[in-house]
Protein backbone atom coordinates (compact mmCIF):
# COMPACT_ATOMS: atom_id res chain seq x y z
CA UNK A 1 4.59 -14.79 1.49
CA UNK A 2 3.33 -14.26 -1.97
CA UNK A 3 5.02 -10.96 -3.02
CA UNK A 4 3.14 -10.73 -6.90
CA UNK A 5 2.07 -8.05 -8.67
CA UNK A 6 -1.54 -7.35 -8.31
CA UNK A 7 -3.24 -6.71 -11.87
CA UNK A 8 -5.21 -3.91 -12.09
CA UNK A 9 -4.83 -2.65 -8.32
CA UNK A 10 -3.91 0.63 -7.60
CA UNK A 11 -2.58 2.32 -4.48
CA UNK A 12 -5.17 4.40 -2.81
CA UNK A 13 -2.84 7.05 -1.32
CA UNK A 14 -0.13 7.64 -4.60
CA UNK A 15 -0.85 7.39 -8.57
CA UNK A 16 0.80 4.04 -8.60
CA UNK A 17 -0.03 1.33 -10.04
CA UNK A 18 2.64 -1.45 -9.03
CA UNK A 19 1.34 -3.19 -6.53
CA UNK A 20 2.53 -6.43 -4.91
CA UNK A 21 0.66 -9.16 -2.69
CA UNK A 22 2.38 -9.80 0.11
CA UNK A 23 0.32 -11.82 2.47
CA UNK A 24 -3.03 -14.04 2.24
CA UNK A 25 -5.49 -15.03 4.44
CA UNK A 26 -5.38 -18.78 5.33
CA UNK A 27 -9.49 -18.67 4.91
CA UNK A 28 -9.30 -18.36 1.01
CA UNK A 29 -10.61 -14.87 -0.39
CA UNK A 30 -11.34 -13.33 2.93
CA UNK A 31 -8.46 -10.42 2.96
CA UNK A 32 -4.82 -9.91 1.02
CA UNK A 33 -2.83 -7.55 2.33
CA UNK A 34 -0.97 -5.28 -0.45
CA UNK A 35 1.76 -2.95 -0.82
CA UNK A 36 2.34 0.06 -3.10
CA UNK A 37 6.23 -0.58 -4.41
CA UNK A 38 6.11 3.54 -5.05
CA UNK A 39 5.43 4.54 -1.65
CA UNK A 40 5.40 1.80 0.24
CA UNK A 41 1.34 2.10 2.01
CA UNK A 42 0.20 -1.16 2.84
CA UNK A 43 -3.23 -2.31 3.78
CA UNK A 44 -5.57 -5.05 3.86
CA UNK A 45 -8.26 -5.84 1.26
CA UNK A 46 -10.87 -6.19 3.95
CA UNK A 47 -10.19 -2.65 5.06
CA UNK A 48 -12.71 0.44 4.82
CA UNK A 49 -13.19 2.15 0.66
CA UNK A 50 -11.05 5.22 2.67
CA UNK A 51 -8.27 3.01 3.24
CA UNK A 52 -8.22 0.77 0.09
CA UNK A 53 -9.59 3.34 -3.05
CA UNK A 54 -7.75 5.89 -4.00
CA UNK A 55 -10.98 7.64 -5.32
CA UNK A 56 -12.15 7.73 -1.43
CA UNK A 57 -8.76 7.97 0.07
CA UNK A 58 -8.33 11.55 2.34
CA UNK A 59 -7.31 14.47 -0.01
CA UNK A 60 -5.33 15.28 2.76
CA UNK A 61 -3.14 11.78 3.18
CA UNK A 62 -2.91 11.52 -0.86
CA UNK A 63 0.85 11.65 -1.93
CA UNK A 64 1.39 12.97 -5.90
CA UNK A 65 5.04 12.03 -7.33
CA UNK A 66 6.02 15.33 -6.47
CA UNK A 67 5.23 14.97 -2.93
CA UNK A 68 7.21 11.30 -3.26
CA UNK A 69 10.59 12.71 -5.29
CA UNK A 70 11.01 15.35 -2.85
CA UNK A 71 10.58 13.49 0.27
CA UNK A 72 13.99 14.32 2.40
CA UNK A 73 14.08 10.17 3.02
CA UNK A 74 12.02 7.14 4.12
CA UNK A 75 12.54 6.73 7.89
CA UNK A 76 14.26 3.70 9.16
CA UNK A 77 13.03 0.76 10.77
CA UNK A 78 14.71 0.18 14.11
CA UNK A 79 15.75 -2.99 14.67
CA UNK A 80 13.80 -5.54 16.52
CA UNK A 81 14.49 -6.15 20.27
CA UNK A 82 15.65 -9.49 21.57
């Protein structure tokens, strides 16, 4: 797990700009995946422009800080099965 902050990334569904690596493809350069630290969206570099630039992101998925400060709470994860 690699778990950096990107330089110059930028999450394609909030206005953040803190974004950490968190996995890498073992073929060198072929995807990352990457997670917004402000609202937590994650995707894969390899991914579709509408799923990894916020300029081509759906106007109706975007989150603005408002949206992200008044959020009632993050749902939990359940716990894993055995």
């Amino acid at each position: 797990m690699n778990d950096k902050l990107v330089d110059g990334a930028e999450c394609p569904r909030c206005p953040a700009d803190t974004i950490t690596r968190l996995a890498t493809s073992p073929v060198p350069g072929v995807w990352d995946v990457l997670q917004c630290t402000r609202c937590l969206y994650t995707w894969r570099t390899s991914e579709p422009d509408r799923r990894t630039r916020r300029d081509a992101y759906p106007e109706a998925f975007k989150l603005t800080d408002a949206d992200i400060e008044n959020a009632i709470e993050v749902p939990a994860v359940p716990p894993l099965r055995a």
